[in-house]
C-alpha atoms as a PDB file:
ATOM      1  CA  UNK A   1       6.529  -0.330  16.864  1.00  0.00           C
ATOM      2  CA  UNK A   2       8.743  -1.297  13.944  1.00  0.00           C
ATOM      3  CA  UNK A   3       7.215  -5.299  14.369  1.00  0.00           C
ATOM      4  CA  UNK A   4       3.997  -4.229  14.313  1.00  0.00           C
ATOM      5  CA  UNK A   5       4.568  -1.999  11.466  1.00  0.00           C
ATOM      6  CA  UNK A   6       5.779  -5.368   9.528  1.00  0.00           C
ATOM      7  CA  UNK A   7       3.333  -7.310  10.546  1.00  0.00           C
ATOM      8  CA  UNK A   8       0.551  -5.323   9.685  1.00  0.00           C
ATOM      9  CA  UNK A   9       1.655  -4.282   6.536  1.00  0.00           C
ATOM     10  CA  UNK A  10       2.212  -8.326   6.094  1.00  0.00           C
ATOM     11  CA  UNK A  11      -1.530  -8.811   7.031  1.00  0.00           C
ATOM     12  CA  UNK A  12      -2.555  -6.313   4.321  1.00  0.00           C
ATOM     13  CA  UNK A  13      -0.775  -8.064   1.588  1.00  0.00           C
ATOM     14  CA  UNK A  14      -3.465 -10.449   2.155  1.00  0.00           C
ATOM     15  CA  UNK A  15      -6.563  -9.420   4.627  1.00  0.00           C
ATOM     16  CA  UNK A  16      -9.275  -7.189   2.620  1.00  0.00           C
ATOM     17  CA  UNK A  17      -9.770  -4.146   3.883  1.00  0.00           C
ATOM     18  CA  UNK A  18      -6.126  -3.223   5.590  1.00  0.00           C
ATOM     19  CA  UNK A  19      -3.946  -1.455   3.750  1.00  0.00           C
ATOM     20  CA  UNK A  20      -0.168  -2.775   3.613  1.00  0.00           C
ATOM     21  CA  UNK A  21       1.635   0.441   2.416  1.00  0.00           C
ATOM     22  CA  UNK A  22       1.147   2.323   5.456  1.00  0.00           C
ATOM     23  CA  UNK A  23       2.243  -0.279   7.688  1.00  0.00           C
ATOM     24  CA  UNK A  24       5.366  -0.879   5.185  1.00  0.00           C
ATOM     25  CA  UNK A  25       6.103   2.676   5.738  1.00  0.00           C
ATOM     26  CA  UNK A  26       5.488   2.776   9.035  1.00  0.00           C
ATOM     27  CA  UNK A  27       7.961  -0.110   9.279  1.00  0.00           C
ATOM     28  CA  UNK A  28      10.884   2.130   7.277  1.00  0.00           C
ATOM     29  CA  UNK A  29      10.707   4.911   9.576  1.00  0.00           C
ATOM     30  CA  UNK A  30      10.994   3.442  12.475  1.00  0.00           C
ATOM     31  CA  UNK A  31      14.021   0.640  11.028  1.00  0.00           C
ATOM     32  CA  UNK A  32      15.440   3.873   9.809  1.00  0.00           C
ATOM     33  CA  UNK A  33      15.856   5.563  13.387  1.00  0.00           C
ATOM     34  CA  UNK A  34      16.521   1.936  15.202  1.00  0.00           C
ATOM     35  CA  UNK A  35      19.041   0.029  12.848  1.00  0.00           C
ATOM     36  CA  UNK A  36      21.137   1.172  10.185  1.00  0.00           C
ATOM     37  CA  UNK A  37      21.244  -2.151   8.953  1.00  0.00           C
ATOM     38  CA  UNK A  38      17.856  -3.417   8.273  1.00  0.00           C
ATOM     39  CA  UNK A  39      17.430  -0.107   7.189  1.00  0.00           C
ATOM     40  CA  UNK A  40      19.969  -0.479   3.936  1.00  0.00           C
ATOM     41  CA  UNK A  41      18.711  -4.279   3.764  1.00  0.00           C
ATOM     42  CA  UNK A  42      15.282  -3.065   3.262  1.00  0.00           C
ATOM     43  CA  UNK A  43      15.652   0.012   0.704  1.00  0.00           C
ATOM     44  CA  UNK A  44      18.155  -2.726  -1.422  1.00  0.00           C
ATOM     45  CA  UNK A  45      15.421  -5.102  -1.972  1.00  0.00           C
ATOM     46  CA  UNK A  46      13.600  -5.081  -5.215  1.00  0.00           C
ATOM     47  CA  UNK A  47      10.355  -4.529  -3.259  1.00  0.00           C
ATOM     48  CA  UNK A  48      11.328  -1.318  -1.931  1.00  0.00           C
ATOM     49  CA  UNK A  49      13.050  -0.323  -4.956  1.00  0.00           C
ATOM     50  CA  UNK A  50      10.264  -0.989  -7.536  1.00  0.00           C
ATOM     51  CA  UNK A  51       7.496   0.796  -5.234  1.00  0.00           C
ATOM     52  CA  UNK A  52       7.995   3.160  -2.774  1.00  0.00           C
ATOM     53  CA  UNK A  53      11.557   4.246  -2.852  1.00  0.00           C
ATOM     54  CA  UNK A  54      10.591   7.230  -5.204  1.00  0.00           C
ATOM     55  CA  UNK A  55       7.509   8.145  -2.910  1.00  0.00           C
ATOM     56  CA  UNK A  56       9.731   8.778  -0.255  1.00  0.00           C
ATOM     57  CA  UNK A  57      12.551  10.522  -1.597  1.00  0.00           C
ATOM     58  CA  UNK A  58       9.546  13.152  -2.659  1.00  0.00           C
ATOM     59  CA  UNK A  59       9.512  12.159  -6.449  1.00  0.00           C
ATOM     60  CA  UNK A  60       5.908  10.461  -7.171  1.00  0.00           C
ATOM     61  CA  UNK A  61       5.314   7.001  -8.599  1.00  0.00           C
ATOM     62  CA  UNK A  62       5.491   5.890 -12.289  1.00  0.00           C
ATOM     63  CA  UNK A  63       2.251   5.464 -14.112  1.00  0.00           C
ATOM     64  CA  UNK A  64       3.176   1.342 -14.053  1.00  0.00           C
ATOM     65  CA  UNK A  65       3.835   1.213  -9.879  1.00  0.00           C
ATOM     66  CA  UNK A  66       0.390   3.052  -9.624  1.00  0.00           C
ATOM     67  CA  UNK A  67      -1.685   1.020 -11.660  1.00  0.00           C
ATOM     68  CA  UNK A  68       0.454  -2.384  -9.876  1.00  0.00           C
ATOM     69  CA  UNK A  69      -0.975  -0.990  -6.160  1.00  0.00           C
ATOM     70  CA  UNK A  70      -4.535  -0.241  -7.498  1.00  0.00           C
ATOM     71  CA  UNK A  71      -4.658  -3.454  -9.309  1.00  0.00           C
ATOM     72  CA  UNK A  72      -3.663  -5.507  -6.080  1.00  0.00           C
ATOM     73  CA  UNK A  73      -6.194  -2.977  -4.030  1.00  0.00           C
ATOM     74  CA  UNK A  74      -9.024  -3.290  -6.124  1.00  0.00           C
ATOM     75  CA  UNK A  75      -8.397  -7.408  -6.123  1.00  0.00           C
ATOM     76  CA  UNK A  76      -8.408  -7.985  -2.373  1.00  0.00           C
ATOM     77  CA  UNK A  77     -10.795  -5.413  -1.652  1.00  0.00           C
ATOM     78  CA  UNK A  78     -13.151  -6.861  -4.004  1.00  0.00           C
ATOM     79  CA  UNK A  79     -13.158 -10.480  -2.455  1.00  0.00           C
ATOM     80  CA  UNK A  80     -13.701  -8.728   0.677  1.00  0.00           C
ATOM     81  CA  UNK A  81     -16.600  -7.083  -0.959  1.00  0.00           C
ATOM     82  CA  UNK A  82     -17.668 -10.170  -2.409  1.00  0.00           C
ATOM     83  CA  UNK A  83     -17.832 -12.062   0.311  1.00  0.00           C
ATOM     84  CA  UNK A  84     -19.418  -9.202   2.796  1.00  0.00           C
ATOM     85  CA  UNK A  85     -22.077  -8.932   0.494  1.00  0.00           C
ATOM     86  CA  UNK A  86     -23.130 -12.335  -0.025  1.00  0.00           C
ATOM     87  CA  UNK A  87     -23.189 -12.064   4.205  1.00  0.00           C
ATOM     88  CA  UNK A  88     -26.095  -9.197   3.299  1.00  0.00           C
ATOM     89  CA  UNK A  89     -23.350  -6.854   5.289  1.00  0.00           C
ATOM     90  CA  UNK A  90     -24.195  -3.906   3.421  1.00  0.00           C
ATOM     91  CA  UNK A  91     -23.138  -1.006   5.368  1.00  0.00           C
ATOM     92  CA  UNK A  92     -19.681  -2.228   5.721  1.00  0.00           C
ATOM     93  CA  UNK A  93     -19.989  -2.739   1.718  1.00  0.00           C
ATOM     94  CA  UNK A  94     -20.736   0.656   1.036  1.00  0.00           C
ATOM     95  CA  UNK A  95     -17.648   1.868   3.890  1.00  0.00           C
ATOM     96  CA  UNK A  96     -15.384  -0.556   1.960  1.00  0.00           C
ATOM     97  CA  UNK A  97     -16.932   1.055  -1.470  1.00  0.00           C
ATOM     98  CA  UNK A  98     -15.776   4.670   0.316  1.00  0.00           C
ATOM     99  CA  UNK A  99     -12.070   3.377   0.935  1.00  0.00           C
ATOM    100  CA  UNK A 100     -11.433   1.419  -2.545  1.00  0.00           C
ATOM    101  CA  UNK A 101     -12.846   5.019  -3.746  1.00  0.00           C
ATOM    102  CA  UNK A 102     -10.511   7.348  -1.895  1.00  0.00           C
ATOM    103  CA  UNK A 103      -7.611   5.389  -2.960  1.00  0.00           C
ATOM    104  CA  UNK A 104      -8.458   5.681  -6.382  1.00  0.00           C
ATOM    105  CA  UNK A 105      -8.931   9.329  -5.804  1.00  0.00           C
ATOM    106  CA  UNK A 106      -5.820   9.725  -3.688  1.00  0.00           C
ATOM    107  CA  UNK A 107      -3.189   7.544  -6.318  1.00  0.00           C
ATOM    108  CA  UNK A 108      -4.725   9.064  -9.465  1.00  0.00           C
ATOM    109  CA  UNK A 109      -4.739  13.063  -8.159  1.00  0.00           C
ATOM    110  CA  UNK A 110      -2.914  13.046  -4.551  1.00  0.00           C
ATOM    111  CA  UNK A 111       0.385  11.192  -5.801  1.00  0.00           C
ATOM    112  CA  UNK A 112       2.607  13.040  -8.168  1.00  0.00           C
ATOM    113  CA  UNK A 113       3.466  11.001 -11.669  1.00  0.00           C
ATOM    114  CA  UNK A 114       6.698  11.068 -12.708  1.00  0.00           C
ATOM    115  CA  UNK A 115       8.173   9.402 -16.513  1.00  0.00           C
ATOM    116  CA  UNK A 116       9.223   5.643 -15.976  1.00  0.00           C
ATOM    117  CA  UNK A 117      13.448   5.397 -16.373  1.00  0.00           C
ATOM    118  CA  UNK A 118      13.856   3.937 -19.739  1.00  0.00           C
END
């Protein structure tokens, strides 16, 4: 479970339309329960540390993380977009139109904001 956590959240880091931090934190809980090792690895790299580390431990992200992950959302979804539409696939435009929408929905009121450490 924890492999295919990692490799899907690797796959959407760069595949339109699949979303990496679920995977990522799929991948953390189950590295958490299976090796105490890779688990403090992965929560000391600057990746964890600069995104989700405060997500988890309950907190909320900073007003810079949440504009980083719906920045690099918006990007790759919109190639996807891009290209789907010059395909004339337009109902899986408007479905893709529905997901970049609930994430903007879901960072901006579902995630708490907390002050950036100065």
């Amino acid at each position: 479970m924890k492999c295919i956590g990692v490799g899907l959240g690797t796959a959407g880091a760069v595949v339109p339309q699949l979303p990496a931090f679920p995977f990522l934190m799929l991948y953390d809980f189950c590295f958490a329960r299976s090796s105490e090792k890779l688990n403090t690895w992965l929560r000391g790299t600057k990746l964890y540390r600069d995104n989700p580390e405060d997500f988890v431990a309950g907190l909320g992200m900073t007003v810079k993380t949440k504009i980083r992950i719906l920045v690099t959302v918006t990007l790759l979804m919109s190639i996807g977009f891009i290209m789907m539409g010059a395909k004339g696939i337009v109902p899986r435009c408007i479905v893709q139109g529905c997901v970049w929408a609930f994430h903007i929905i879901y960072f901006c009121f579902g995630v708490k904001t907390i002050p950036a450490d100065s």
